[in-house]
N, C-alpha and C. Protein backbone atom coordinates (compact mmCIF):
# COMPACT_ATOMS: atom_id res chain seq x y z
N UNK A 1 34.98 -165.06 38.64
CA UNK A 1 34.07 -163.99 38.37
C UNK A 1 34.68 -163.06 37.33
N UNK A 2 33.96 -162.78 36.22
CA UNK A 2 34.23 -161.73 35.35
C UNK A 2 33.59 -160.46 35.56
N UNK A 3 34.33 -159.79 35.49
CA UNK A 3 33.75 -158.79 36.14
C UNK A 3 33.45 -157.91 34.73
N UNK A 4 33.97 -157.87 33.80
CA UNK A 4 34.01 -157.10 32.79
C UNK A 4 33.39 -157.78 32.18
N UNK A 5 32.36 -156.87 30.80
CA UNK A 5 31.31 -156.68 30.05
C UNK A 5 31.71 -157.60 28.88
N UNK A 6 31.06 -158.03 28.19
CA UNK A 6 31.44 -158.76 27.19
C UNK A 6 31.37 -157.98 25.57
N UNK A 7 30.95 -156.92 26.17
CA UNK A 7 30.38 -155.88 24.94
C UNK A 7 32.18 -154.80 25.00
N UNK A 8 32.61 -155.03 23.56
CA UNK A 8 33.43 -153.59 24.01
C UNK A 8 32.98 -152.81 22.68
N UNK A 9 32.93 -151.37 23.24
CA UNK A 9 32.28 -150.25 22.84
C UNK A 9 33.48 -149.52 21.94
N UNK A 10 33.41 -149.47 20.52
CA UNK A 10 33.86 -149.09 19.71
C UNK A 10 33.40 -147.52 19.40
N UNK A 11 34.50 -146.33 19.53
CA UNK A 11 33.82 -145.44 19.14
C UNK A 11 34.67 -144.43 17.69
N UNK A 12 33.84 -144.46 17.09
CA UNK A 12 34.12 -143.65 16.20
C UNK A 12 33.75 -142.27 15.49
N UNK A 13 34.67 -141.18 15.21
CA UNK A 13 34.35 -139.75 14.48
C UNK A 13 34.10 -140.35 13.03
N UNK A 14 32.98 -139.40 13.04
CA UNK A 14 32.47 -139.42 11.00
C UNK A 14 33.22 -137.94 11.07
N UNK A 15 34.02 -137.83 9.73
CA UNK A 15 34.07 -136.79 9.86
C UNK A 15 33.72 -136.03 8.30
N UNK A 16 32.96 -137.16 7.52
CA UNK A 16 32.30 -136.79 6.63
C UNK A 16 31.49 -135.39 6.28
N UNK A 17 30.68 -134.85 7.41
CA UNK A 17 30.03 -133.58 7.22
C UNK A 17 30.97 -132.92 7.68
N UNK A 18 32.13 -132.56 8.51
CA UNK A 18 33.12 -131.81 8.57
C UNK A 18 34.01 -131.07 7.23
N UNK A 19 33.88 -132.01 6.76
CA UNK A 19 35.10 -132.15 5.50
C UNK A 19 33.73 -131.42 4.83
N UNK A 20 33.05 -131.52 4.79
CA UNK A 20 31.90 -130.72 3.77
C UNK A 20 31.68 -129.36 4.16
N UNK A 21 31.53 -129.19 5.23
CA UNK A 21 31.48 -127.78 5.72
C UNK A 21 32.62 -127.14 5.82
N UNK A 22 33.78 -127.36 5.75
CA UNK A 22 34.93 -126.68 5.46
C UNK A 22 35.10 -126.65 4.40
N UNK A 23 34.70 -127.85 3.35
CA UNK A 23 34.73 -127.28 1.77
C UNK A 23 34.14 -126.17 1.58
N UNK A 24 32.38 -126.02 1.61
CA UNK A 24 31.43 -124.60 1.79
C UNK A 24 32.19 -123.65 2.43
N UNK A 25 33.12 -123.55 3.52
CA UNK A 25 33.58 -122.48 3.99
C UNK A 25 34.83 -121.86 3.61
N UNK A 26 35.51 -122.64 2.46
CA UNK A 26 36.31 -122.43 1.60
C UNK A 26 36.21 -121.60 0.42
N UNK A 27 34.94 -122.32 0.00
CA UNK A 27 34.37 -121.37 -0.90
C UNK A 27 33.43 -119.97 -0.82
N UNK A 28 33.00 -119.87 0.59
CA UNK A 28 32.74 -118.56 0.39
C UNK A 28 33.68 -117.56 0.82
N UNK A 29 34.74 -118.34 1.38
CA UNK A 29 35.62 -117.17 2.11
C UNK A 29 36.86 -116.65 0.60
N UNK A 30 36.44 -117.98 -0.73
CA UNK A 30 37.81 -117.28 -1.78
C UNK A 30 36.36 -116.42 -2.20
N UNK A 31 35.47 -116.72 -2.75
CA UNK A 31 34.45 -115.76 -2.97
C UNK A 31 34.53 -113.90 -2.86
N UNK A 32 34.39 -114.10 -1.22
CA UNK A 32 33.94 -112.63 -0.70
C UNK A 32 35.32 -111.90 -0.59
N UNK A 33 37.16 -112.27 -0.89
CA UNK A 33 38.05 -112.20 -1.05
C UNK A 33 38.33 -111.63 -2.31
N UNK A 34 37.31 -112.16 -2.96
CA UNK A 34 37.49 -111.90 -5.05
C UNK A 34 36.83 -110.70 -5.00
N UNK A 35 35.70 -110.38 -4.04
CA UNK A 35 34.79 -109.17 -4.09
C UNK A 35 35.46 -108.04 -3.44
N UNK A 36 36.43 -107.81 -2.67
CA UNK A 36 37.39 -107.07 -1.97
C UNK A 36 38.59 -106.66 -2.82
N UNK A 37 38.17 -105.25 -3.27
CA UNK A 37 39.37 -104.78 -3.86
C UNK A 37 40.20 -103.77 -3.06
N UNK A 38 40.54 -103.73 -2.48
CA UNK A 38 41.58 -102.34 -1.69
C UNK A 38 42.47 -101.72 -2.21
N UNK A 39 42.22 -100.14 -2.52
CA UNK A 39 43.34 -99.57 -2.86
C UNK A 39 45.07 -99.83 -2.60
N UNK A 40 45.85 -100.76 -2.96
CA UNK A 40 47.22 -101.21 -2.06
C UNK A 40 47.75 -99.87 -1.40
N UNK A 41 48.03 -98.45 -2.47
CA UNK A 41 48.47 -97.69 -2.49
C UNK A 41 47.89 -96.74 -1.64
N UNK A 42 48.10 -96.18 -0.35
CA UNK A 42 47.41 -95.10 0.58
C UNK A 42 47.50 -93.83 0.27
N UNK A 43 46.08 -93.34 0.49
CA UNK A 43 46.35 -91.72 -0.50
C UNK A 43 45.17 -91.14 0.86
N UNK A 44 45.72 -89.79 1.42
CA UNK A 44 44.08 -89.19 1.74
C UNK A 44 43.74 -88.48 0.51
N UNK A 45 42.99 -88.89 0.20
CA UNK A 45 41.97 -88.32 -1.29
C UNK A 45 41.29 -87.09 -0.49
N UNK A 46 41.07 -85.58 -1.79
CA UNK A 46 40.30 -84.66 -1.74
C UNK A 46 38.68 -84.97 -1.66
N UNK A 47 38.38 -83.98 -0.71
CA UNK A 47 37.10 -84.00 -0.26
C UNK A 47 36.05 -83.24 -0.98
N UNK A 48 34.80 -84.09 -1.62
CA UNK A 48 34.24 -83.34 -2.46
C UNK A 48 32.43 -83.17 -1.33
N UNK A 49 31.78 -82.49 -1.33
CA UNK A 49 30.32 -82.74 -1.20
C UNK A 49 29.57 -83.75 -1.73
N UNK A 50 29.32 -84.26 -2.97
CA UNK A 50 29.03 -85.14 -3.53
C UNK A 50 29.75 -86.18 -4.63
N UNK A 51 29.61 -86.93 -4.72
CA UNK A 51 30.26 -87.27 -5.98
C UNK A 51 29.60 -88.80 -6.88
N UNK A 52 29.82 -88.14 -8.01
CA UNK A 52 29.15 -89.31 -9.09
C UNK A 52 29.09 -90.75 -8.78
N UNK A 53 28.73 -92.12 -9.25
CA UNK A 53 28.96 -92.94 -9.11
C UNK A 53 28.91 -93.49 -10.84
N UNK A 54 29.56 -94.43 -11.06
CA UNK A 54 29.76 -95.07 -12.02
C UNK A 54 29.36 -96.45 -12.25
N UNK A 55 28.64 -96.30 -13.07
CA UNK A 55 27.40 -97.43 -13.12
C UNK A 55 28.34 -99.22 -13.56
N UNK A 56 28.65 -99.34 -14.74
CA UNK A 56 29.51 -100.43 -15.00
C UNK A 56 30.96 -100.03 -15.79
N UNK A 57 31.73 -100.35 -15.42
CA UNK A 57 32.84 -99.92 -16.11
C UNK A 57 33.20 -100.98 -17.27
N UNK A 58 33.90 -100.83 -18.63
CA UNK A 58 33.91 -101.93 -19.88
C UNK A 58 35.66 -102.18 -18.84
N UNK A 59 36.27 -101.16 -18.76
CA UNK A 59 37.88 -101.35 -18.71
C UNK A 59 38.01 -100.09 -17.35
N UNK A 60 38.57 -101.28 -16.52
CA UNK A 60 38.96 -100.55 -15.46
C UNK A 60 40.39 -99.69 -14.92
N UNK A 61 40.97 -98.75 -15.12
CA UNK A 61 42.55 -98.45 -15.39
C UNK A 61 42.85 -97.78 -13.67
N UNK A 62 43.19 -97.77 -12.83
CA UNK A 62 43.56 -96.92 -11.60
C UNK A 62 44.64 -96.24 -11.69
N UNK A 63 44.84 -95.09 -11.67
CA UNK A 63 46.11 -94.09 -10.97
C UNK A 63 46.15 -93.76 -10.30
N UNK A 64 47.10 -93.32 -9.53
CA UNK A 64 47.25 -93.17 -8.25
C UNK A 64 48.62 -92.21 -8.24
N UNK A 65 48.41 -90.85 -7.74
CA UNK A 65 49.36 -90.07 -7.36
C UNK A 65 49.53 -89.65 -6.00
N UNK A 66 50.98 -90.59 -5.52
CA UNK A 66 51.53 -90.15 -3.92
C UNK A 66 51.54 -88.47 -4.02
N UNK A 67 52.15 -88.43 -2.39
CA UNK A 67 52.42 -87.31 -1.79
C UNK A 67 53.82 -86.78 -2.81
N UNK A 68 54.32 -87.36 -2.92
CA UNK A 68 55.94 -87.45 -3.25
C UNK A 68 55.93 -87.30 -4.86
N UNK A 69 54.96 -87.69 -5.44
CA UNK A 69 54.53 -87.43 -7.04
C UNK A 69 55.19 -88.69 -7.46
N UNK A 70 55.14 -89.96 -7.03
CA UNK A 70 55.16 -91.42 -7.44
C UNK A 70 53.94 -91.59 -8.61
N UNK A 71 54.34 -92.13 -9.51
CA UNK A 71 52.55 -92.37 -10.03
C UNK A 71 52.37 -93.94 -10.62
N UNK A 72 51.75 -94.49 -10.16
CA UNK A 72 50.91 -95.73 -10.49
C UNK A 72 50.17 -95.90 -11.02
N UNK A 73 49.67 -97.10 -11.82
CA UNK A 73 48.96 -97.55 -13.00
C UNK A 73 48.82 -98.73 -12.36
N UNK A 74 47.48 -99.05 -12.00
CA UNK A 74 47.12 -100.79 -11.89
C UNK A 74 48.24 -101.32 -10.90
N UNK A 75 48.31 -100.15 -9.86
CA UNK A 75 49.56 -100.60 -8.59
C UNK A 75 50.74 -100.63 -9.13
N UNK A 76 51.17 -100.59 -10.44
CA UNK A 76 52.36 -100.77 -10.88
C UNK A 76 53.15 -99.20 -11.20
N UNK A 77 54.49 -98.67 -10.39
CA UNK A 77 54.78 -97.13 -10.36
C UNK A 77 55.98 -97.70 -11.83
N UNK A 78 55.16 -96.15 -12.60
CA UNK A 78 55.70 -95.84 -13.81
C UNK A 78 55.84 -94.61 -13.65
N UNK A 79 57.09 -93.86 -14.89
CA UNK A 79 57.52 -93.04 -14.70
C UNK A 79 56.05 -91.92 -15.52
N UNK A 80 56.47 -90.58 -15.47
CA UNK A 80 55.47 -89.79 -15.36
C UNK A 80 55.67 -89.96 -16.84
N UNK A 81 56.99 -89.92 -17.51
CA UNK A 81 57.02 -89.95 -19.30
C UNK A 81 56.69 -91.18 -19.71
N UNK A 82 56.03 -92.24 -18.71
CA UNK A 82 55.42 -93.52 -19.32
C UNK A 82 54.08 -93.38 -19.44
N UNK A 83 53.48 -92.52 -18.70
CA UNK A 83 51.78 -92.38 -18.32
C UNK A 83 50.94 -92.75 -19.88
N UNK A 84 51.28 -91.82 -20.71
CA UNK A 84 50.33 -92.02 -21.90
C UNK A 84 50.62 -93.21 -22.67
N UNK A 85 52.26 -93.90 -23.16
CA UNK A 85 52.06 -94.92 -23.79
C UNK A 85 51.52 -96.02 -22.85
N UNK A 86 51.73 -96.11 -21.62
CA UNK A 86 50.86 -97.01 -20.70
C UNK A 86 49.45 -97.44 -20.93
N UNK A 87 49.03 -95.98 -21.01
CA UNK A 87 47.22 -95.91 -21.16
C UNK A 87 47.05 -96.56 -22.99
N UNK A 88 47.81 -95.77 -23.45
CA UNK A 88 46.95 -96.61 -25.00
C UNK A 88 47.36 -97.45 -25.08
N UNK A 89 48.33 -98.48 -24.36
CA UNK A 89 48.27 -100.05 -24.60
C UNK A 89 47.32 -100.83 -24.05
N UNK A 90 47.06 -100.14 -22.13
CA UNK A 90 46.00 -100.57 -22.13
C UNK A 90 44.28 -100.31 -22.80
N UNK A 91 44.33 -99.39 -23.05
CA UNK A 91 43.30 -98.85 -23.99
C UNK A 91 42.86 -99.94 -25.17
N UNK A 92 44.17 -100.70 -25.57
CA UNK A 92 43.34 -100.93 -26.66
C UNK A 92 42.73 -102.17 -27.12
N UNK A 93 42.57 -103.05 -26.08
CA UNK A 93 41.89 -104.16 -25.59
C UNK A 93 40.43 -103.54 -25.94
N UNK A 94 40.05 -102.45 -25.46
CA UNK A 94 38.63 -102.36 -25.50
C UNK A 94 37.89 -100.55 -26.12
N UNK A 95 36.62 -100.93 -26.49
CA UNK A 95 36.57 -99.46 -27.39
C UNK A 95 36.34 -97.88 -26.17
N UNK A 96 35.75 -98.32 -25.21
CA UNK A 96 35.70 -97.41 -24.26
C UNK A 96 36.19 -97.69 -22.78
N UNK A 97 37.02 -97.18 -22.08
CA UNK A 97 37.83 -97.20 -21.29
C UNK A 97 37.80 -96.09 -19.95
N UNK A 98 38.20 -95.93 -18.70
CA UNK A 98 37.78 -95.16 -18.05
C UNK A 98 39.15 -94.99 -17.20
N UNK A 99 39.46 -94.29 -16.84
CA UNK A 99 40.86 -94.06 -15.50
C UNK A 99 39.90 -93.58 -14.62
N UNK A 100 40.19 -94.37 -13.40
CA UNK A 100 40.17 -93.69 -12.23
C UNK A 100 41.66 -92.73 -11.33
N UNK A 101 41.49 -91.67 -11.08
CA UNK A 101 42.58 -90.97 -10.50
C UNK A 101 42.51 -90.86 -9.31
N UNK A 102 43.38 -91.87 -8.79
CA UNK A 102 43.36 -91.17 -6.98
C UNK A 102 44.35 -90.70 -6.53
N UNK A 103 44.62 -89.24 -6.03
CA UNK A 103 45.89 -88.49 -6.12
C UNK A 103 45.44 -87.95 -4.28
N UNK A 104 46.86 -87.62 -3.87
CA UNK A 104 47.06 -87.07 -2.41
C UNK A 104 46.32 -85.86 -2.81
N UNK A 105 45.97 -85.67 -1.63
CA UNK A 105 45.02 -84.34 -1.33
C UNK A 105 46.42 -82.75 -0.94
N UNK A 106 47.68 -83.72 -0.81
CA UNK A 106 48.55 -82.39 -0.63
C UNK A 106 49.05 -82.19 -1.96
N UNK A 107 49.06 -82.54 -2.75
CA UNK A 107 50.00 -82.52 -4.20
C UNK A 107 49.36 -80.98 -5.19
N UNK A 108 50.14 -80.52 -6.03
CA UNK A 108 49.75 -79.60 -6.43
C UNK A 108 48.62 -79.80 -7.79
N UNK A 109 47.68 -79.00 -8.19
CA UNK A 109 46.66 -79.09 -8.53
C UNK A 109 47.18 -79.83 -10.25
N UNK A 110 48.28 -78.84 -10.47
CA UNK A 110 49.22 -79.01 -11.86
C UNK A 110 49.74 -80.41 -12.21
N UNK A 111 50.02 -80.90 -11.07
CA UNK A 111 50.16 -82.61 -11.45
C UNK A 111 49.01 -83.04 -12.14
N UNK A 112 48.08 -83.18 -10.71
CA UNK A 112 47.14 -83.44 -11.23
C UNK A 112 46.35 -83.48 -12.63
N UNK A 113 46.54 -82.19 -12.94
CA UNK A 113 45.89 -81.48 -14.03
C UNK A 113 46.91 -82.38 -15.75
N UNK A 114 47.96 -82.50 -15.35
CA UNK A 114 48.94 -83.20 -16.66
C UNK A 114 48.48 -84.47 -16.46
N UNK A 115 48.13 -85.42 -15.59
CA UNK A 115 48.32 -86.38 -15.30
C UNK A 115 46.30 -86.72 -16.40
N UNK A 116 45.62 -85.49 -16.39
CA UNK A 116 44.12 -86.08 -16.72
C UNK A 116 44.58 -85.41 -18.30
N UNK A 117 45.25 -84.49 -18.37
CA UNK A 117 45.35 -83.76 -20.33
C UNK A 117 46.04 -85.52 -21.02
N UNK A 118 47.01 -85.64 -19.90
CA UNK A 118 47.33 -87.29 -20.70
C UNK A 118 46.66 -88.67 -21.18
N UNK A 119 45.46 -88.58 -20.16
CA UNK A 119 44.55 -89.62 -20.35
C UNK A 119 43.98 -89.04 -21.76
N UNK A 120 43.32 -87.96 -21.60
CA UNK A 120 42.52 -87.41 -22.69
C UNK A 120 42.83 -87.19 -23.89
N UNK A 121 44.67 -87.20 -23.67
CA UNK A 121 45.53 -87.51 -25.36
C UNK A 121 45.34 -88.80 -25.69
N UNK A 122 45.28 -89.60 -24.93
CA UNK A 122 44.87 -91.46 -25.11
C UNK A 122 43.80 -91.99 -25.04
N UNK A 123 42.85 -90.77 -24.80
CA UNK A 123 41.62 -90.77 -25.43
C UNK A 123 41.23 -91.69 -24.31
N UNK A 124 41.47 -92.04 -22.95
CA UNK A 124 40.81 -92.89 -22.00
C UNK A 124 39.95 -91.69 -21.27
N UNK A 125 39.12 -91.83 -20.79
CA UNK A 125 37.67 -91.27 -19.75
C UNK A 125 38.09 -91.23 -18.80
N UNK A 126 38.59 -89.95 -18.33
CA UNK A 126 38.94 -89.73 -16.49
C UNK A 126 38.33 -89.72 -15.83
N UNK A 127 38.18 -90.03 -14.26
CA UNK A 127 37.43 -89.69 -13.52
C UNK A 127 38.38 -89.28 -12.15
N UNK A 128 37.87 -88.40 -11.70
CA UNK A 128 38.92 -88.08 -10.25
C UNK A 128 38.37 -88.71 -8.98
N UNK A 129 38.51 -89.47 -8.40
CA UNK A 129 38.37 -90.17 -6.84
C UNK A 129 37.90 -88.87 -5.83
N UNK A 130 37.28 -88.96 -5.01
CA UNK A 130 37.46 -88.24 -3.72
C UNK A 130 37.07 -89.15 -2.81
N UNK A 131 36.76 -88.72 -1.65
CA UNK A 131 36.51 -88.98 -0.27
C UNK A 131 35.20 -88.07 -0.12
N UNK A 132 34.13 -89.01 0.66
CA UNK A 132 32.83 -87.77 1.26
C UNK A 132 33.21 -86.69 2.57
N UNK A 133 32.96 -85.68 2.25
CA UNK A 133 33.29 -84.27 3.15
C UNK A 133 32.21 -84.63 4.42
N UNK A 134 33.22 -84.39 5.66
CA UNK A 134 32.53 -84.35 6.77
C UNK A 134 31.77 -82.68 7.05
N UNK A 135 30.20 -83.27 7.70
CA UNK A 135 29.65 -81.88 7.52
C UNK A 135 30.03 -81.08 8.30
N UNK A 136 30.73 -82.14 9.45
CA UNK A 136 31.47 -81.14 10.96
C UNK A 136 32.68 -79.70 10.35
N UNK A 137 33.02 -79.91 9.40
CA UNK A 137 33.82 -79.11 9.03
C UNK A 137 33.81 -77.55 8.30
């Protein structure tokens, strides 16, 4: 007596649509990664009531002034007597240009204030960063 089937049951994974849907999920996850820019540099930024928005930028430049009066360019800390030849090199890739300034909210106003007369000797377009003001306050 045989007791066993004469059929044996072969089973196999496709894993064809796997491999496809992890490709698709590859690509939207470098995607929405490329769309994520984060300040590296942590600042609490000054609090304004409103503030402008900026429609398309040609040339994008970031500064960034710590607590400590560190100052950064495009994440990269340069010295404060580098700020302007910095800006007109990058400047001159393109005819209109913009700095964004994001400076600590404890730093004195006077930094600040040298840090935008310098853009404006290099002829780049400042703009100062804030944070939206809570109304609780």
């Amino acid at each position: 007596m045989n007791f066993r089937g004469g059929k044996k049951q072969d089973f196999e994974i496709f894993s064809n649509s796997f491999s496809d849907i992890m490709f698709f999920l590859m690509l939207f996850f470098l995607i929405v990664s490329t769309m994520i820019t984060p300040g590296a540099i942590k600042l609490a930024l000054p609090q304004a009531d409103k503030s402008p928005a900026i429609d398309k930028q040609p040339e994008k430049i970031a500064i960034s002034i710590t607590k400590d009066l560190k100052y950064y360019i495009n994440d990269k800390e340069v010295q404060f007597s580098q700020i302007e030849p910095e800006l007109t090199k990058l400047k001159k890739g393109s005819k209109e240009s913009f700095a964004i300034v994001r400076c600590d909210h404890t730093i004195a106003v006077q930094s600040m204030v040298d840090v935008l007369q310098l853009g404006n000797k290099a002829g780049v377009k400042m703009v100062l960063a804030t944070s939206k003001k809570d109304g609780n306050k």
